[in-house]
Protein backbone atom coordinates (compact mmCIF):
# COMPACT_ATOMS: atom_id res chain seq x y z
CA UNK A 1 12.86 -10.21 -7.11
CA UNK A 2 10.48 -9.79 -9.94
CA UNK A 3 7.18 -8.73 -8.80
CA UNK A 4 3.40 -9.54 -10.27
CA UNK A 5 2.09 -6.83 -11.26
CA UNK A 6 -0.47 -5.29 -12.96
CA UNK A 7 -0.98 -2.14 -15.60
CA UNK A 8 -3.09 -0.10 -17.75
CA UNK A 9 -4.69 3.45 -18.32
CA UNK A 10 -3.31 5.97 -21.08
CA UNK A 11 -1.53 9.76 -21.27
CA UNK A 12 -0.30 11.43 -18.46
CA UNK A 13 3.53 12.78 -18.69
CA UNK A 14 4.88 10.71 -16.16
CA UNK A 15 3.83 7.12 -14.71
CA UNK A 16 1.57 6.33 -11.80
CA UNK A 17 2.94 3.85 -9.73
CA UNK A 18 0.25 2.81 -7.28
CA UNK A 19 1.71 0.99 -3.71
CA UNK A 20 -0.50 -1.19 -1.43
CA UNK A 21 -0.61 -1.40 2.10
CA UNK A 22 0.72 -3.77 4.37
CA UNK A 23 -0.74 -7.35 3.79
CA UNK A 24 -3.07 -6.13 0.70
CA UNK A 25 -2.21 -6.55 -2.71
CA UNK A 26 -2.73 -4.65 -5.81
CA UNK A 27 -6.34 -5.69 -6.65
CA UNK A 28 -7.07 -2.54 -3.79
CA UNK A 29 -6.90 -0.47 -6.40
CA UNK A 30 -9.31 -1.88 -8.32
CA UNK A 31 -11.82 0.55 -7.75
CA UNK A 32 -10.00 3.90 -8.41
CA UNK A 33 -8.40 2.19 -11.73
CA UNK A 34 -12.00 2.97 -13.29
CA UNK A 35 -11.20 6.90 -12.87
CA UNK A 36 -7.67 7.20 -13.50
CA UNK A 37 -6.80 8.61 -16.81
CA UNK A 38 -3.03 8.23 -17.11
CA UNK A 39 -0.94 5.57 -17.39
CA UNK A 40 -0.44 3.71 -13.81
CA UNK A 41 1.46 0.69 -12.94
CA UNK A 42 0.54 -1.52 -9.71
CA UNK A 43 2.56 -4.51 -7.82
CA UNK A 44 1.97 -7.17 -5.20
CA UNK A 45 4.84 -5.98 -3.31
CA UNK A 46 7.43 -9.15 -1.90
CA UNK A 47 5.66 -11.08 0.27
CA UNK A 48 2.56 -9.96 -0.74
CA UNK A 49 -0.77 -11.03 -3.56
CA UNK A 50 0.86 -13.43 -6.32
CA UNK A 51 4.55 -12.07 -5.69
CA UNK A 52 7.34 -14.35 -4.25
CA UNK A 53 7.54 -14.82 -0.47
CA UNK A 54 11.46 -14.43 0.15
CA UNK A 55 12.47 -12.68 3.46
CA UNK A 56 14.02 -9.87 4.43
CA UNK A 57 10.98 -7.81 4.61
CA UNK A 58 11.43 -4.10 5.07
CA UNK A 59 10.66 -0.69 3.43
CA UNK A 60 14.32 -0.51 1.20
CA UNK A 61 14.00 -4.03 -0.04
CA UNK A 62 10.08 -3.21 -1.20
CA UNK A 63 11.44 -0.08 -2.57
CA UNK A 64 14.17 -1.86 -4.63
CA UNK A 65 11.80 -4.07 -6.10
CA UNK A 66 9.67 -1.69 -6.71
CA UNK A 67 11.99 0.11 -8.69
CA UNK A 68 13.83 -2.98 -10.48
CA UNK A 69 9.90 -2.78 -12.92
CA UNK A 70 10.72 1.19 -13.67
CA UNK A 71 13.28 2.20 -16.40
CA UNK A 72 16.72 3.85 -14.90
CA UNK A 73 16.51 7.18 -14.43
CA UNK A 74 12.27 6.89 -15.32
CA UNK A 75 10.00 10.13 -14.33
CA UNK A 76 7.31 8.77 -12.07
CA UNK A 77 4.55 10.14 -9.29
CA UNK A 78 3.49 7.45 -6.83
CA UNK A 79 0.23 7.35 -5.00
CA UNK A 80 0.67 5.03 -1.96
CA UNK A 81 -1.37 3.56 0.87
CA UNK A 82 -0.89 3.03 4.21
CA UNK A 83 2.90 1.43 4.15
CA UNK A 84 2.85 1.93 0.61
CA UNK A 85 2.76 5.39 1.03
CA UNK A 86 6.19 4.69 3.41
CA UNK A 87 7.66 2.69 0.11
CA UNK A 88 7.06 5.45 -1.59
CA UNK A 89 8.81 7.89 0.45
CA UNK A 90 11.57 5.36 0.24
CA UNK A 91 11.45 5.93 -3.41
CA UNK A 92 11.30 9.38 -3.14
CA UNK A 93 15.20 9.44 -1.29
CA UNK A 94 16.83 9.16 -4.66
CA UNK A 95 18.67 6.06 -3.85
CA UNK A 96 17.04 3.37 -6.27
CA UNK A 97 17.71 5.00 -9.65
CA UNK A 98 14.23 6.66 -10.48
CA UNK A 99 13.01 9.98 -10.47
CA UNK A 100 10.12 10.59 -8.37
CA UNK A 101 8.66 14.02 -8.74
CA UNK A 102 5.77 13.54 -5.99
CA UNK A 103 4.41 11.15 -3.34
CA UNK A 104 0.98 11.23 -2.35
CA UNK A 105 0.54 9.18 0.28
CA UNK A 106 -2.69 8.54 2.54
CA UNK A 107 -3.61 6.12 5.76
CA UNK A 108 0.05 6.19 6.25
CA UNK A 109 0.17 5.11 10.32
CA UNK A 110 3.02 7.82 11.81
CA UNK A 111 2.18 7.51 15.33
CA UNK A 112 3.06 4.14 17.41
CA UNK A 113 2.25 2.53 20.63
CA UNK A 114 5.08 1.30 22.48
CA UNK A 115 3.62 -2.34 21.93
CA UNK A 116 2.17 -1.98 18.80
CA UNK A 117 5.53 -2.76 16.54
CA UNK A 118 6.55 -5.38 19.26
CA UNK A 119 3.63 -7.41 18.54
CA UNK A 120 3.84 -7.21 14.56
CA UNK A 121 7.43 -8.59 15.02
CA UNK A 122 5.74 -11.37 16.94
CA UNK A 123 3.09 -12.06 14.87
CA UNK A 124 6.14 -12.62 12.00
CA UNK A 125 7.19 -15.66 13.38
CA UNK A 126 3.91 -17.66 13.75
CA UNK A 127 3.07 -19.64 10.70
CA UNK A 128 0.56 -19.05 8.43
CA UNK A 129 -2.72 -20.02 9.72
CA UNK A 130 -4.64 -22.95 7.52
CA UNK A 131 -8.28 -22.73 6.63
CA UNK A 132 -10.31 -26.00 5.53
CA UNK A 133 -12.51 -23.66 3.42
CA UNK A 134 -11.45 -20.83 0.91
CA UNK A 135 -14.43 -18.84 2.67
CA UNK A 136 -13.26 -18.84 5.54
CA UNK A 137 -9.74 -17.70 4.85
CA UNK A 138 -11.40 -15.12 2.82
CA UNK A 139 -13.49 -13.65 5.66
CA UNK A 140 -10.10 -13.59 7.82
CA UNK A 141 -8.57 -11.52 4.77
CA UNK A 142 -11.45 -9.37 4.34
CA UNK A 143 -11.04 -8.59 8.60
CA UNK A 144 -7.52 -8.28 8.43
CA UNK A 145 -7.18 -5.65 5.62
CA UNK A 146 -9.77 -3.77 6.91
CA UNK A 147 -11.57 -4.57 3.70
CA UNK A 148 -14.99 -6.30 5.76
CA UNK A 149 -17.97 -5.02 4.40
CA UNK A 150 -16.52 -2.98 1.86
CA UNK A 151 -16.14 -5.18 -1.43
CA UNK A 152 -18.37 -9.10 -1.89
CA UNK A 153 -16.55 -11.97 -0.53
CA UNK A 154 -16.59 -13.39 -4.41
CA UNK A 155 -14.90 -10.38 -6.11
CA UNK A 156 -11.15 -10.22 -7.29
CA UNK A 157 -10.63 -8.15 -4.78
CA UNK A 158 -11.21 -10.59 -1.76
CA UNK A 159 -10.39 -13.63 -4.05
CA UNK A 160 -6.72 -12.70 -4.65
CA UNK A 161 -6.18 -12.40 -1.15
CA UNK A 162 -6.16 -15.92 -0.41
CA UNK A 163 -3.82 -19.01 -2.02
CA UNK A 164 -4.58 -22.67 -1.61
CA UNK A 165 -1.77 -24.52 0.07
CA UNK A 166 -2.06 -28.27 0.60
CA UNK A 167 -5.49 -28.47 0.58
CA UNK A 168 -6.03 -26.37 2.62
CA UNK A 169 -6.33 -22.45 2.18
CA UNK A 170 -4.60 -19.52 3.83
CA UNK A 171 -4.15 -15.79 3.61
CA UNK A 172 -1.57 -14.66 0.24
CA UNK A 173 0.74 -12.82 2.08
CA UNK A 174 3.68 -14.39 4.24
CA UNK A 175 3.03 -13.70 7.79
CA UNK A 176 6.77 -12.54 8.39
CA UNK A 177 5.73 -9.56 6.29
CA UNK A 178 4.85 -7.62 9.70
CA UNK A 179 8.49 -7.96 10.75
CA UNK A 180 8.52 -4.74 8.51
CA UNK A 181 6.63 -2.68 10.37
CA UNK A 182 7.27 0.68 12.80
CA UNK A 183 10.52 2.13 11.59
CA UNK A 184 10.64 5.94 12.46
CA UNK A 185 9.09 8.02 9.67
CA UNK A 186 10.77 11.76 10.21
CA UNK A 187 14.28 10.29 8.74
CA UNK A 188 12.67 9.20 5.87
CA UNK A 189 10.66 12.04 4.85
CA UNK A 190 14.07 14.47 5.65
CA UNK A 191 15.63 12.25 3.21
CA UNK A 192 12.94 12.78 0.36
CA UNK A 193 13.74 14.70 -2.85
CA UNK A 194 10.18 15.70 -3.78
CA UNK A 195 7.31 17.20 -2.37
CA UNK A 196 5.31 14.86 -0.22
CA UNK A 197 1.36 15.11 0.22
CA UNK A 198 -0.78 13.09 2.92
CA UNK A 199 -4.14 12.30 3.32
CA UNK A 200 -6.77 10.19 5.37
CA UNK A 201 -10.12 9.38 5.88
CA UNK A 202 -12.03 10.86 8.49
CA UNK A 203 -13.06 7.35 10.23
CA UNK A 204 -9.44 6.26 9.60
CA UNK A 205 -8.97 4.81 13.18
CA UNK A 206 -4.59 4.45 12.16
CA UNK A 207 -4.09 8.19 11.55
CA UNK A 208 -5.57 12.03 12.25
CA UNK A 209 -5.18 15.28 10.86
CA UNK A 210 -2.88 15.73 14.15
CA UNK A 211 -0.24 13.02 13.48
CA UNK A 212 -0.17 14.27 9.73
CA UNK A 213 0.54 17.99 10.11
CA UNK A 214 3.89 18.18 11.23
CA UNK A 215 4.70 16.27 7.93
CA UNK A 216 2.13 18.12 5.79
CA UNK A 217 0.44 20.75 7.36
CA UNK A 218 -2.13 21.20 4.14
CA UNK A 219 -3.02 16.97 4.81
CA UNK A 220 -6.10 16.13 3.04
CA UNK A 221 -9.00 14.73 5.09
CA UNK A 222 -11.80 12.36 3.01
CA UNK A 223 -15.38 13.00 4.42
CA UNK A 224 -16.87 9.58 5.29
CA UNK A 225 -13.90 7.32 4.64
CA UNK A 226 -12.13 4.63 6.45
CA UNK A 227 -8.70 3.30 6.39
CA UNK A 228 -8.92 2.33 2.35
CA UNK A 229 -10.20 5.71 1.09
CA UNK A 230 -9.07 4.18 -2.58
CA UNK A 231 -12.56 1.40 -1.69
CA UNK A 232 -14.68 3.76 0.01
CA UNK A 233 -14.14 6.94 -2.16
CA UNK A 234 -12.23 6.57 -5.04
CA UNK A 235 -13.67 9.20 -7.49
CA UNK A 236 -12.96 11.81 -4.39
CA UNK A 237 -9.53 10.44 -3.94
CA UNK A 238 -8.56 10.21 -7.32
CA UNK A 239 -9.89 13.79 -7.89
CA UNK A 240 -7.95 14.91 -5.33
CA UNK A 241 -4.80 13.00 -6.49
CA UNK A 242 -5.27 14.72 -9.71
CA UNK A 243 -5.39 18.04 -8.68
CA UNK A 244 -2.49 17.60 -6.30
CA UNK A 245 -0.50 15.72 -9.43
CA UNK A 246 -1.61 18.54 -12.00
């Protein structure tokens, strides 16, 4: 699987490599991009933005791919969000043939309902749903990515979230992508080789300081912000990165 991605920025002694969440893309990071002084790298993970769709779906695969754009053995911090941040931690295990000296991961969702995961798996197995305008499956993108309200309907970062398909337009990402979502999270963080940092915004309806301290008891909350903290506040987030990465 080669991924699309997308990079830029200068110095730094090790590569940023900047993970979306579930159903996003990397155009999320548009924002932060601006204030990031270090070299950074940023895919549409499988499934996802202008990358192939091509099932299974789940947190190793994303992780392989992932680390099939990094040199063997390459030196690298990642910054992920939401299940990006779980991708990360995947990374972080050692298994996938890159270094990773730290994860900083925020809006990562560690607590689940009993029928939350249940009805992500469903929602895998319904097809794609077709829009007769690109608006329209826009606004749905926008709602679904919690992005509403938050960036214009006309900007890259709402545009790229869409694909035309038959005349018709639907959302980028392949719906079986939620089949990926609500394995356990402790496992995977006892299996990490590097620190691990977490953070979220204060409004962040997915996660609380609470659910965060048992995995970081020093987690990082963002005054003001939402679920995508990299939209709402990205020269506070990215200061914050920094410090935590210096």
């Amino acid at each position: 699987m080669t991924l699309w991605h997308r990079q830029g920025g200068e110095g730094g002694e090790r590569r940023l490599v900047l993970i979306h969440g579930l159903g996003a893309n990397a155009d999320v990071w548009r924002t932060m991009e601006k204030s990031i002084d270090r070299r950074w790298i940023a895919p549409d993970l499988r499934g996802h933005g202008r990358s192939p769709h091509q099932a299974p779906y789940g947190y190793a695969g994303y992780a392989a791919d992932v680390a099939a754009l990094l040199q063997q053995h390459e030196e690298v911090d990642i910054v992920g969000h939401s299940m990006g941040g779980v991708v990360g931690m995947a990374l972080a295990t050692g298994w996938y043939g890159v270094k990773v000296r730290k994860v900083i991961a925020f809006g990562v969702k560690i607590r689940w309902a009993p029928d939350e995961a249940p009805k992500l798996h469903a929602l895998a197995r319904t097809p794609a749903k077709l829009f007769d305008a690109k608006e329209q499956a826009v606004e749905r993108y926008l709602k679904v990515s919690g992005l509403f309200g938050l960036v214009d309907a006309g900007s890259p970062i709402a545009q790229s979230g869409v694909r035309e398909e038959n005349g018709k337009w639907r959302l980028a990402a392949d719906p079986m992508i939620n089949a990926a979502a609500g394995p356990e999270l402790a496992p995977l963080v006892g299996a990490m080789q590097c620190p691990l940092r977490l953070a979220a915004g204060s409004k962040d309806p997915m996660v609380n300081a609470a659910d965060m301290a048992p995995y970081d008891p020093r987690a990082q909350i963002i005054d003001g912000a939402g679920h995508n903290a990299q939209v709402e506040r990205p020269g506070e987030l990215w200061q914050w990165i920094r410090a935590e990465l210096a």
